[in-house]
PDB file of N, CA and C in Angstrom:
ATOM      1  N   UNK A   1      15.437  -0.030   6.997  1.00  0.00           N
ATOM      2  CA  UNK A   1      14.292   0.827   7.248  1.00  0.00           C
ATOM      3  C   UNK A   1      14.707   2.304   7.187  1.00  0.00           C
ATOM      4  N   UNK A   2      15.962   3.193   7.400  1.00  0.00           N
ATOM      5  CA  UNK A   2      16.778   4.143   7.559  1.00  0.00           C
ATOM      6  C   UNK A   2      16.741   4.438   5.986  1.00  0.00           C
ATOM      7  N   UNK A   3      16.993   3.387   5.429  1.00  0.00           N
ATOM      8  CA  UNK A   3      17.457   4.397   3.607  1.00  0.00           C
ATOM      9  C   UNK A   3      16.027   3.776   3.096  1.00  0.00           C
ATOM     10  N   UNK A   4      14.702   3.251   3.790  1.00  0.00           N
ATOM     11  CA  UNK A   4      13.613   3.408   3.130  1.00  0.00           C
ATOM     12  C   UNK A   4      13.003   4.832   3.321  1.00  0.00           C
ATOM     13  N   UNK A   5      12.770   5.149   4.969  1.00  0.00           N
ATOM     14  CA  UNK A   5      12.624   6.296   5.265  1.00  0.00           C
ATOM     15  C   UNK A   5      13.343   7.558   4.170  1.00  0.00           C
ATOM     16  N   UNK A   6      14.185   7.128   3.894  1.00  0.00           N
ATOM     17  CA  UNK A   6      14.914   8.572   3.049  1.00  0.00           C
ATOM     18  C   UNK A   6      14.416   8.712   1.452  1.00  0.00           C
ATOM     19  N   UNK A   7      13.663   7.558   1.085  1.00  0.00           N
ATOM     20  CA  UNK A   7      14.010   7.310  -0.304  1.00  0.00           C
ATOM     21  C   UNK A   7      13.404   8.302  -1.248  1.00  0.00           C
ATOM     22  N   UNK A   8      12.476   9.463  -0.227  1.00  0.00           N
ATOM     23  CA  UNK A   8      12.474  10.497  -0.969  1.00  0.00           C
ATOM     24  C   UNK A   8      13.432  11.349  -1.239  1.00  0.00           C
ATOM     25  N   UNK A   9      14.404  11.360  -1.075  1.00  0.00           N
ATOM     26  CA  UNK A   9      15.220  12.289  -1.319  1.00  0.00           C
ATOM     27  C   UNK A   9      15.795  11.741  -2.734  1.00  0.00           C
ATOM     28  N   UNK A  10      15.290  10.638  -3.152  1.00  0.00           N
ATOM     29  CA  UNK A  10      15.992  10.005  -4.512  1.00  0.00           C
ATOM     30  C   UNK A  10      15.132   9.606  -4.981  1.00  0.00           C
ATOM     31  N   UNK A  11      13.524   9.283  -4.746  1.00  0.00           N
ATOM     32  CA  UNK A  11      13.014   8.551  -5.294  1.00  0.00           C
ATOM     33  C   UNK A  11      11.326   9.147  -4.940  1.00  0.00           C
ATOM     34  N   UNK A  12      10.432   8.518  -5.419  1.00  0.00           N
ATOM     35  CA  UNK A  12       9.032   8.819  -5.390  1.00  0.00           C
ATOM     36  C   UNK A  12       8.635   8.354  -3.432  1.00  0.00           C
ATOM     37  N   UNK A  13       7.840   9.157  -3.353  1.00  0.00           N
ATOM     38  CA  UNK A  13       7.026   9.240  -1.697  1.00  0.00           C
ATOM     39  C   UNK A  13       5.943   8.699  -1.763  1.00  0.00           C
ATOM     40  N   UNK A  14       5.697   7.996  -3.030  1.00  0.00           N
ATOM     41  CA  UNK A  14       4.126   7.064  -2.858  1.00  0.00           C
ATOM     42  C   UNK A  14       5.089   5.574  -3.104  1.00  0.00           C
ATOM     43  N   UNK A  15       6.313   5.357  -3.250  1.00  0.00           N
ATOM     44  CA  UNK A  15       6.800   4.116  -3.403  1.00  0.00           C
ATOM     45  C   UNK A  15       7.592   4.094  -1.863  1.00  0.00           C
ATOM     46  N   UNK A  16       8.174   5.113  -1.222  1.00  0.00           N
ATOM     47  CA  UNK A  16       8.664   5.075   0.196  1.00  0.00           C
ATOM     48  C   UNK A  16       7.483   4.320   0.589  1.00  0.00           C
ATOM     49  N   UNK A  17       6.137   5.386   0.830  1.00  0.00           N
ATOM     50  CA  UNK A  17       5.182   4.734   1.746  1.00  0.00           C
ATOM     51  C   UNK A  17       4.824   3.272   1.245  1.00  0.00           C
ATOM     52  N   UNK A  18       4.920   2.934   0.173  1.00  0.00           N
ATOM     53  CA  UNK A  18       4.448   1.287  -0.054  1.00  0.00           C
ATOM     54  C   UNK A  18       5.204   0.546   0.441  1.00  0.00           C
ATOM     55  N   UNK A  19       6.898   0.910   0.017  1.00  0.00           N
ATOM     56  CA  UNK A  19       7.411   0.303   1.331  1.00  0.00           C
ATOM     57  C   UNK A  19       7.551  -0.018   2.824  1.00  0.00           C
ATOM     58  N   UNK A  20       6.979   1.315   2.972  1.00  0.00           N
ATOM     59  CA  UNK A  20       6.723   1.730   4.881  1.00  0.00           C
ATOM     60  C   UNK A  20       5.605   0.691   5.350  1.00  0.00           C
ATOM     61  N   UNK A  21       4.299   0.662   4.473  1.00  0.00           N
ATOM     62  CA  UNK A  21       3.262   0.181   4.549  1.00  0.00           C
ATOM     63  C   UNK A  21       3.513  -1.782   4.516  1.00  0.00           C
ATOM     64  N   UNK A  22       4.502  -1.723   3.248  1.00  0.00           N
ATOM     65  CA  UNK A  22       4.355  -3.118   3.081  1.00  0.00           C
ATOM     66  C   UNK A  22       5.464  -3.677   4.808  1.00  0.00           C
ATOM     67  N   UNK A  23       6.403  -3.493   5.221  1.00  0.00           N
ATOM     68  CA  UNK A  23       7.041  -3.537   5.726  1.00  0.00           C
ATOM     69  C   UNK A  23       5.949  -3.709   7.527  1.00  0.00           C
ATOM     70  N   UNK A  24       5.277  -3.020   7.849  1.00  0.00           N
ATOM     71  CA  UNK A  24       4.237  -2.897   8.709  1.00  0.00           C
ATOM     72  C   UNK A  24       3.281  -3.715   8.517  1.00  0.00           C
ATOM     73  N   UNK A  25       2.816  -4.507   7.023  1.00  0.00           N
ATOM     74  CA  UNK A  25       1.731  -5.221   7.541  1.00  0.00           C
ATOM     75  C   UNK A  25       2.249  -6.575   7.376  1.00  0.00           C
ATOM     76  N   UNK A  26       3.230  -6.591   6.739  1.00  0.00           N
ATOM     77  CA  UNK A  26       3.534  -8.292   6.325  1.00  0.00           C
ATOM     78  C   UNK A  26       2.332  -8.955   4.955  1.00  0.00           C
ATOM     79  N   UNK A  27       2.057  -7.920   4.221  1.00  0.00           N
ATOM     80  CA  UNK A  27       0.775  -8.899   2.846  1.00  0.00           C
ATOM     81  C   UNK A  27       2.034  -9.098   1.781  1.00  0.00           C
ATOM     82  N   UNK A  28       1.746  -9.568   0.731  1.00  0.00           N
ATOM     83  CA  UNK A  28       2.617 -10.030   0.060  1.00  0.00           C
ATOM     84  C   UNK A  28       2.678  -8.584  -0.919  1.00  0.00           C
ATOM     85  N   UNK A  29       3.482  -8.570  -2.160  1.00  0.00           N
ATOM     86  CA  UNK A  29       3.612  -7.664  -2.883  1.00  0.00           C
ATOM     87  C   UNK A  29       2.664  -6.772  -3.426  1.00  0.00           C
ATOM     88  N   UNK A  30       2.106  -8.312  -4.179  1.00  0.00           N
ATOM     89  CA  UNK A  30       0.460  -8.350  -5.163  1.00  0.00           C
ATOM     90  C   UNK A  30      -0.436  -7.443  -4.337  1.00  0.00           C
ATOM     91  N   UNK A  31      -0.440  -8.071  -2.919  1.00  0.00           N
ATOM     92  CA  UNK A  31      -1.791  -7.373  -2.526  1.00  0.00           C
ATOM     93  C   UNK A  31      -2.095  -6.177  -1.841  1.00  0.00           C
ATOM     94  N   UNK A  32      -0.492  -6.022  -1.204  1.00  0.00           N
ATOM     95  CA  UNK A  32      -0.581  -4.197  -1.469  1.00  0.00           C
ATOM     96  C   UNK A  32      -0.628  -3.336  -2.322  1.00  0.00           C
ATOM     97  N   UNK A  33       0.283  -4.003  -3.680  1.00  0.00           N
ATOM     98  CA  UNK A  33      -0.184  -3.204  -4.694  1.00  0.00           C
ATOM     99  C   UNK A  33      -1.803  -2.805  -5.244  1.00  0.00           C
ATOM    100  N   UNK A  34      -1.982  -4.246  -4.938  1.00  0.00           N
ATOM    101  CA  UNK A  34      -3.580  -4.096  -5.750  1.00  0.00           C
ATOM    102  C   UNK A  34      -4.503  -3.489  -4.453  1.00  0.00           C
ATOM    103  N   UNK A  35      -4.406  -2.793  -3.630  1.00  0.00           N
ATOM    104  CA  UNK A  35      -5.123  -2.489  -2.191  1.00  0.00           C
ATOM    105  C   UNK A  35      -6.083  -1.349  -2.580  1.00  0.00           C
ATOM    106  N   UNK A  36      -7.345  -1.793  -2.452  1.00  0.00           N
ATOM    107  CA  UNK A  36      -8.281  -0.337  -3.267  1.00  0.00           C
ATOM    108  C   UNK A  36      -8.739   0.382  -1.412  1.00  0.00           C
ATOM    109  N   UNK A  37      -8.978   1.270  -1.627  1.00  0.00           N
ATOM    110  CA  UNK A  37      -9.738   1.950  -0.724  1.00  0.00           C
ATOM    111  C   UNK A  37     -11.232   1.714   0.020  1.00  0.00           C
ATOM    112  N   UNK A  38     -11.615   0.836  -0.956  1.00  0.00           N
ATOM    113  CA  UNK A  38     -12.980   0.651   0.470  1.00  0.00           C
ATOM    114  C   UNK A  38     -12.684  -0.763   0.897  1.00  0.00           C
ATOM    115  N   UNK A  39     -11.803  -1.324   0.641  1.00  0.00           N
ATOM    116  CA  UNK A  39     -10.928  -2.381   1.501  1.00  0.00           C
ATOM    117  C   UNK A  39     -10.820  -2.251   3.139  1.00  0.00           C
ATOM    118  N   UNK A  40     -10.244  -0.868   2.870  1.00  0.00           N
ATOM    119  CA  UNK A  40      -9.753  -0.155   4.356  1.00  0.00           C
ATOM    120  C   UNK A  40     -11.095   0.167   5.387  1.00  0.00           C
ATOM    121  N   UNK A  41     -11.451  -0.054   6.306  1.00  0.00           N
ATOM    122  CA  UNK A  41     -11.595   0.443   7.639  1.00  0.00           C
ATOM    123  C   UNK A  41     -10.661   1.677   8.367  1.00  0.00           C
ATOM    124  N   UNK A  42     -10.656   2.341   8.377  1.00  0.00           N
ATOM    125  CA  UNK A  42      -9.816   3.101   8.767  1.00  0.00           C
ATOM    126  C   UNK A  42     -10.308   3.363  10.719  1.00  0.00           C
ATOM    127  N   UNK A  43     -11.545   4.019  10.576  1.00  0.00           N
ATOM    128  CA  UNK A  43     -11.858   3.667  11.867  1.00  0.00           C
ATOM    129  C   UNK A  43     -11.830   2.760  12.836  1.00  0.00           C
ATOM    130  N   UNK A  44     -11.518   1.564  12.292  1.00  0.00           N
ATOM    131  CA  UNK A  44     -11.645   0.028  13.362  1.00  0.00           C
ATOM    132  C   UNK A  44     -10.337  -0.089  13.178  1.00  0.00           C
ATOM    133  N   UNK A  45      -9.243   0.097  11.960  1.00  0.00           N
ATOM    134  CA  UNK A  45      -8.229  -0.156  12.027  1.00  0.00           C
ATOM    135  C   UNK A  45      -8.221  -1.547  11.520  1.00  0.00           C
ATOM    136  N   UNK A  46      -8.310  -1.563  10.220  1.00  0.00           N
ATOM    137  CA  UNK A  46      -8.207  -3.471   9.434  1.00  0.00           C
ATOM    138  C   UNK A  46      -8.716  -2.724   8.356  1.00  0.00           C
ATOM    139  N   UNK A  47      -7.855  -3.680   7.915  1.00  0.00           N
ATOM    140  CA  UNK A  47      -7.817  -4.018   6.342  1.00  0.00           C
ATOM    141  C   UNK A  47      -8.330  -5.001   5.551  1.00  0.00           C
ATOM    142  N   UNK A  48      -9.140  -5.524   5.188  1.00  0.00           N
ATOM    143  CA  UNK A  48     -10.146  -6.344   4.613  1.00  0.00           C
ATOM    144  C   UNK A  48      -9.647  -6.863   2.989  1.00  0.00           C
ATOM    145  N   UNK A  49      -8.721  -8.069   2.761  1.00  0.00           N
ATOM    146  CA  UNK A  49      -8.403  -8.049   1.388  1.00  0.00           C
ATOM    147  C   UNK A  49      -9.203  -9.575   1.367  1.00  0.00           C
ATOM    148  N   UNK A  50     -10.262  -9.015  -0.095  1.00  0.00           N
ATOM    149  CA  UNK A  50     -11.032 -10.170  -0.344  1.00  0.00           C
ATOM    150  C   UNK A  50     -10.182 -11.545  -1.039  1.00  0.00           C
ATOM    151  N   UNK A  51     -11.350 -12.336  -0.681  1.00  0.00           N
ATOM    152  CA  UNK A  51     -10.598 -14.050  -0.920  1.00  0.00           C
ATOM    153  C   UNK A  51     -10.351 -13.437  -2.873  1.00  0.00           C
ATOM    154  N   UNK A  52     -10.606 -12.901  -3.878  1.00  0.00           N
ATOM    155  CA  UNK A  52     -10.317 -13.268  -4.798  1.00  0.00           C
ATOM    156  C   UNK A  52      -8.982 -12.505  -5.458  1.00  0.00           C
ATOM    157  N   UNK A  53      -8.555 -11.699  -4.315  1.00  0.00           N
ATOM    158  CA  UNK A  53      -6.783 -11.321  -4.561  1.00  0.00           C
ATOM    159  C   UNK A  53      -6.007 -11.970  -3.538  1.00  0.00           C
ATOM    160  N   UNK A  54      -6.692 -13.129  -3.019  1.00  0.00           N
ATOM    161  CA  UNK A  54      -5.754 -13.656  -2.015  1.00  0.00           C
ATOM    162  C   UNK A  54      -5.068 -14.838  -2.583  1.00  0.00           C
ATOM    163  N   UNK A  55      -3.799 -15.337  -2.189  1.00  0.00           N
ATOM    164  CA  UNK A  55      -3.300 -16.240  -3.206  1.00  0.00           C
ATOM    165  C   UNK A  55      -4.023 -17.621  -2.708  1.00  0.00           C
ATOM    166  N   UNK A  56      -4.671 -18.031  -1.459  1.00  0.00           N
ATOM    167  CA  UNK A  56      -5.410 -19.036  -1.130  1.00  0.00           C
ATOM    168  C   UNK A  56      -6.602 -19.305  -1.081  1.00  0.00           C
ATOM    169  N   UNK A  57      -6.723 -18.144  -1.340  1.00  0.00           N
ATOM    170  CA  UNK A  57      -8.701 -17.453  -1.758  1.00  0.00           C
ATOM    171  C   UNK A  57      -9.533 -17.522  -0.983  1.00  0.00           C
ATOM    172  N   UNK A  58      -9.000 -17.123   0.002  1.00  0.00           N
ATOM    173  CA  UNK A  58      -9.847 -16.573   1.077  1.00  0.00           C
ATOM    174  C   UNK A  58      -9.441 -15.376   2.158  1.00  0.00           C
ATOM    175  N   UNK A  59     -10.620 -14.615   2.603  1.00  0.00           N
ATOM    176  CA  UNK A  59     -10.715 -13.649   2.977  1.00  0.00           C
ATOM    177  C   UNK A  59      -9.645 -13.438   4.056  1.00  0.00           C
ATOM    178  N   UNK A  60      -8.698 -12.238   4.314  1.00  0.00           N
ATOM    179  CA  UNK A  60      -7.549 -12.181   4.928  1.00  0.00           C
ATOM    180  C   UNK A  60      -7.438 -10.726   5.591  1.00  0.00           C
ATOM    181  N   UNK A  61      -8.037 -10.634   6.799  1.00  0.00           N
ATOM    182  CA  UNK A  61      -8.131  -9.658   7.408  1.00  0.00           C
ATOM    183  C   UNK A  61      -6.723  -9.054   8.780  1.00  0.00           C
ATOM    184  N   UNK A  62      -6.294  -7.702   8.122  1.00  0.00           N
ATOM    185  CA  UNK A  62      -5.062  -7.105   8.580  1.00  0.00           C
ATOM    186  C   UNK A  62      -5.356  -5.981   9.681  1.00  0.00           C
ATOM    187  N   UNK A  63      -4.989  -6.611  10.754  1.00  0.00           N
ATOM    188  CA  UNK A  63      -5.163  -5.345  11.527  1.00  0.00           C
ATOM    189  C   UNK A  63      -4.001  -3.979  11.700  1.00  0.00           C
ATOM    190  N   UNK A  64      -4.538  -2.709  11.468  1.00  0.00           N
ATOM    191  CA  UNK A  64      -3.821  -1.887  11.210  1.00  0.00           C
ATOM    192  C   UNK A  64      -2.933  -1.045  12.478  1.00  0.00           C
ATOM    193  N   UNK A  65      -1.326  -1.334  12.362  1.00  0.00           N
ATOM    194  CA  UNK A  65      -0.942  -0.501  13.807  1.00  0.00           C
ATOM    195  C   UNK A  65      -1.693   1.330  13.534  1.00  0.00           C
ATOM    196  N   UNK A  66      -1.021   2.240  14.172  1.00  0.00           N
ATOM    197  CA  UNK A  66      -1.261   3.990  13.929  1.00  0.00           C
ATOM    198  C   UNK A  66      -0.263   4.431  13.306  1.00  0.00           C
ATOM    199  N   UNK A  67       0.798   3.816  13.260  1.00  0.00           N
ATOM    200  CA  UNK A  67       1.822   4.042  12.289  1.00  0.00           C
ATOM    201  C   UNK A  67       1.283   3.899  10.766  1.00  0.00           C
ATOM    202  N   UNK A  68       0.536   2.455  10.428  1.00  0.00           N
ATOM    203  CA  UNK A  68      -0.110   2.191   9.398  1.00  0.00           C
ATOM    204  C   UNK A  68      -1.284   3.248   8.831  1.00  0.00           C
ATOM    205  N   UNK A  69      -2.024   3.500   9.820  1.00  0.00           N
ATOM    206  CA  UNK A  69      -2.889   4.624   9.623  1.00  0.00           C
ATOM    207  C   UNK A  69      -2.037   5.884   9.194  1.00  0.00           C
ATOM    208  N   UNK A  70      -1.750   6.293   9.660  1.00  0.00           N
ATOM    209  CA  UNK A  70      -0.845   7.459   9.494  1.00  0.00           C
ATOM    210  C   UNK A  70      -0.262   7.434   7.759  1.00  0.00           C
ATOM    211  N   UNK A  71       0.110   6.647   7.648  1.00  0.00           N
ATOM    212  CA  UNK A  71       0.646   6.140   6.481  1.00  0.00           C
ATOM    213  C   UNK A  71      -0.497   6.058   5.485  1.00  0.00           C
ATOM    214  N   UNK A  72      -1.694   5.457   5.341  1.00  0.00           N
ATOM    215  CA  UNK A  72      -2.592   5.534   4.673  1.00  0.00           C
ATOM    216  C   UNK A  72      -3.664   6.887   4.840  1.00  0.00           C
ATOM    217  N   UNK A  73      -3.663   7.841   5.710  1.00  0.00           N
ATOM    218  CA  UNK A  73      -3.780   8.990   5.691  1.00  0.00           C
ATOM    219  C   UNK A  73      -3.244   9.992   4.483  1.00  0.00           C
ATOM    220  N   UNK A  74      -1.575   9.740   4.603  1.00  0.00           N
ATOM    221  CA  UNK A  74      -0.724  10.471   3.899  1.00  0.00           C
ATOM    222  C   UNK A  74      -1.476  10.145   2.452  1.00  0.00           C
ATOM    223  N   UNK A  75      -1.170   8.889   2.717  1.00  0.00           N
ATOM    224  CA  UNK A  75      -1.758   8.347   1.055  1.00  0.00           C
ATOM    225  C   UNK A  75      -2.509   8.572   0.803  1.00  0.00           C
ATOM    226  N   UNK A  76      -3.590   8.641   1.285  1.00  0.00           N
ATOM    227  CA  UNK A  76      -5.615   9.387   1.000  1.00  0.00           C
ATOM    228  C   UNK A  76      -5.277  10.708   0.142  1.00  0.00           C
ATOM    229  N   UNK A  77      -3.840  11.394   0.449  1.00  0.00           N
ATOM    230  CA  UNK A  77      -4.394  12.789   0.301  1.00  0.00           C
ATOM    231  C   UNK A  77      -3.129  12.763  -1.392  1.00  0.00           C
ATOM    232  N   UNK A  78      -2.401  11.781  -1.739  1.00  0.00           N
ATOM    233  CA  UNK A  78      -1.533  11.645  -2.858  1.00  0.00           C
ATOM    234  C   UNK A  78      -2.357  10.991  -3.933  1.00  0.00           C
ATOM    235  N   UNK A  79      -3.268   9.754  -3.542  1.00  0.00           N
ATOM    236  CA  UNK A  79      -3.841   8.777  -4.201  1.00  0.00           C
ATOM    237  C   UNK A  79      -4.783   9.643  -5.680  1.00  0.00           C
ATOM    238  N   UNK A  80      -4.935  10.967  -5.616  1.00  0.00           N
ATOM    239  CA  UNK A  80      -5.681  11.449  -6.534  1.00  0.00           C
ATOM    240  C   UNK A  80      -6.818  11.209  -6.916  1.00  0.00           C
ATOM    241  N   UNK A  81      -7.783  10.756  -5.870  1.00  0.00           N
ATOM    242  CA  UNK A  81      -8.912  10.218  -5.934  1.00  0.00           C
ATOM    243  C   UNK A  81      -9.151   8.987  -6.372  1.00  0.00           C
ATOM    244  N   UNK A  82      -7.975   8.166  -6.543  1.00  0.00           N
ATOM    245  CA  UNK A  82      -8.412   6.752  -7.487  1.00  0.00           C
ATOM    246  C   UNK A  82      -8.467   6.142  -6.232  1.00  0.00           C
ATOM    247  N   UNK A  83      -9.032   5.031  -7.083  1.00  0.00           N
ATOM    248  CA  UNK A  83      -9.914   4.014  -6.395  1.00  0.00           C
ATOM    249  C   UNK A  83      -8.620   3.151  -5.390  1.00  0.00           C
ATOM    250  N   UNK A  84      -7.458   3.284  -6.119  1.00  0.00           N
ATOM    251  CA  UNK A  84      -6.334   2.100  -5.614  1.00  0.00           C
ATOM    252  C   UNK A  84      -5.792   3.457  -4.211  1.00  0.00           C
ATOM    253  N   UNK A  85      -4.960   2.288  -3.538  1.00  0.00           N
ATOM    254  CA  UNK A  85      -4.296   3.529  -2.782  1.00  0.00           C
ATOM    255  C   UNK A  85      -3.137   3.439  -3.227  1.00  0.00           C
ATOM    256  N   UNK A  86      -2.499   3.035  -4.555  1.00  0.00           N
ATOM    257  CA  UNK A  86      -0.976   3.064  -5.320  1.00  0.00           C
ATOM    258  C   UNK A  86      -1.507   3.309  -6.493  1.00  0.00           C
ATOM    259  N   UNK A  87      -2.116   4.153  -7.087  1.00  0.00           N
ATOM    260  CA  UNK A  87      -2.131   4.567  -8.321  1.00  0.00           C
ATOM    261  C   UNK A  87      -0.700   4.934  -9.585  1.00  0.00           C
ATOM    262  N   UNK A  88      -1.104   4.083 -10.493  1.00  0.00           N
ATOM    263  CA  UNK A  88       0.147   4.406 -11.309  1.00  0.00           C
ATOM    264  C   UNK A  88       0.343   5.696 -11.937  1.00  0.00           C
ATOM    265  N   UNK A  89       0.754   5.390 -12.891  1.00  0.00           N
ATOM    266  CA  UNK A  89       1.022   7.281 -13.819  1.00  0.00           C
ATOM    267  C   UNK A  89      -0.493   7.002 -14.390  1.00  0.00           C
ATOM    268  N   UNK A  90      -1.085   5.985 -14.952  1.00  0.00           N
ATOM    269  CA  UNK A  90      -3.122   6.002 -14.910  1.00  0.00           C
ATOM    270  C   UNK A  90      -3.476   5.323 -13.736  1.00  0.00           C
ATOM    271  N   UNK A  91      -4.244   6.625 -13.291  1.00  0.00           N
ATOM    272  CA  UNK A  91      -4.589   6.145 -11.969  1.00  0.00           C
ATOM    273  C   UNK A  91      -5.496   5.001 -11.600  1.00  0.00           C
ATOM    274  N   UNK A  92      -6.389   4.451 -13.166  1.00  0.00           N
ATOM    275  CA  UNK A  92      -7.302   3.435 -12.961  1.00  0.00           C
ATOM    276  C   UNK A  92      -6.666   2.089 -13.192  1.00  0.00           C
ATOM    277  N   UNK A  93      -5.650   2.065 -12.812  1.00  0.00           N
ATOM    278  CA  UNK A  93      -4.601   0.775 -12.323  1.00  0.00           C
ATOM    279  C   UNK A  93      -3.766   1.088 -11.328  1.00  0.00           C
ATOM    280  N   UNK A  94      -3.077   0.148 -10.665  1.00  0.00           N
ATOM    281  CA  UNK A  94      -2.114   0.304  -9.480  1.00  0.00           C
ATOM    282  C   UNK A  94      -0.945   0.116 -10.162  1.00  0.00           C
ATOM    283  N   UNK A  95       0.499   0.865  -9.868  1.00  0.00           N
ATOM    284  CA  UNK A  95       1.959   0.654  -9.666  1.00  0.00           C
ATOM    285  C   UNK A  95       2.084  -0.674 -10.130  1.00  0.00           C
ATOM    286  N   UNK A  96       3.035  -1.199 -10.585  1.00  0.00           N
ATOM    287  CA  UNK A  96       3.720  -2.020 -11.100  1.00  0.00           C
ATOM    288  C   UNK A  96       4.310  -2.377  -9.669  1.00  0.00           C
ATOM    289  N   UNK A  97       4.647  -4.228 -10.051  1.00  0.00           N
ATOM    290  CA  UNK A  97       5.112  -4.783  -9.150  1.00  0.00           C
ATOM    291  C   UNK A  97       6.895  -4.273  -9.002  1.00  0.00           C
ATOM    292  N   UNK A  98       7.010  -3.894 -10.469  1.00  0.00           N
ATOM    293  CA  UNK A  98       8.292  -3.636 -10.378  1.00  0.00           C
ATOM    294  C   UNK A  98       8.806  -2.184 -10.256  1.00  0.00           C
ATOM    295  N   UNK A  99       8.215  -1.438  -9.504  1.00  0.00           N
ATOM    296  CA  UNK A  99       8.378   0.043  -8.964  1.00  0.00           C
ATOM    297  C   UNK A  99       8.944  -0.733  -7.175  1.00  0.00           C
ATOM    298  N   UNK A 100       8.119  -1.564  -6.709  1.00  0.00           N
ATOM    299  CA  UNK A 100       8.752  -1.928  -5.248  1.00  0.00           C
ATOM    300  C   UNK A 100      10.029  -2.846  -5.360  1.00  0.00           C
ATOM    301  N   UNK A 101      10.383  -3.177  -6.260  1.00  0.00           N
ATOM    302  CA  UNK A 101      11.632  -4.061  -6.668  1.00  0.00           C
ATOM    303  C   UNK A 101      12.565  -3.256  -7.038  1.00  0.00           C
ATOM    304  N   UNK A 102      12.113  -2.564  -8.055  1.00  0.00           N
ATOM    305  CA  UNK A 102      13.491  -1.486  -8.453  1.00  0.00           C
ATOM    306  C   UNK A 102      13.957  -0.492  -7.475  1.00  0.00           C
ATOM    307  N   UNK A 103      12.684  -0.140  -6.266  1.00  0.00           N
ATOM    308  CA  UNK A 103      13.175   0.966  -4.934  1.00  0.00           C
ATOM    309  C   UNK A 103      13.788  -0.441  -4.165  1.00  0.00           C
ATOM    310  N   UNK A 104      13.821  -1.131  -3.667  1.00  0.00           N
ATOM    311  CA  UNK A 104      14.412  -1.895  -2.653  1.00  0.00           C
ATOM    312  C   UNK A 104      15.947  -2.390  -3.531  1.00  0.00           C
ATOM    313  N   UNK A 105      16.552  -2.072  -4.976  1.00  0.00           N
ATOM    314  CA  UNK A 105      17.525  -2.594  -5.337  1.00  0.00           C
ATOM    315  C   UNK A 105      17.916  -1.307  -5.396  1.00  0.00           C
TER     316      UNK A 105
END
């Protein structure tokens, strides 16, 4: 968690926080990557990922610590208005699965 925290100093700060994020909620890869914004509750604190990105297909609701918030805050204000909250280099898709694989190796 120590050389995730740092990984800006070597690496992109929207792939730290996916790590920070993924690490805090426990969802699988897929479905943080693919995590759009009106998913989120931010006020109630949950995360709402519908049954048809779920790998069992059904609806899978995450409750969010303030650490998590905090974290998706940051991200509100990087995300560049796209719809995802991991926008790639085109923002009308999300990051590659293999941007969180290549930062954790």
């Amino acid at each position: 968690m120590r050389a995730i925290a740092r990984y800006d100093e070597t690496g992109d700060r929207q792939t730290r926080l996916a790590l920070q994020l993924l690490a805090q909620t426990f969802v699988r890869t897929n479905e943080l990557i693919g995590a759009e914004w009106v998913e989120f509750d931010l006020d109630h604190a949950l995360w709402t990922i519908p049954a048809q990105r779920m790998k069992m297909k059904t609806e899978h609701i995450v409750p969010l610590a303030g650490q998590a918030i905090t974290l998706l805050t940051e991200l509100k204000q990087i995300s560049r208005g796209s719809r995802y909250v991991f926008p790639g280099r085109n923002r009308d898709k999300p990051i590659s699965n293999n941007t969180m694989l290549f930062a954790l190796w």
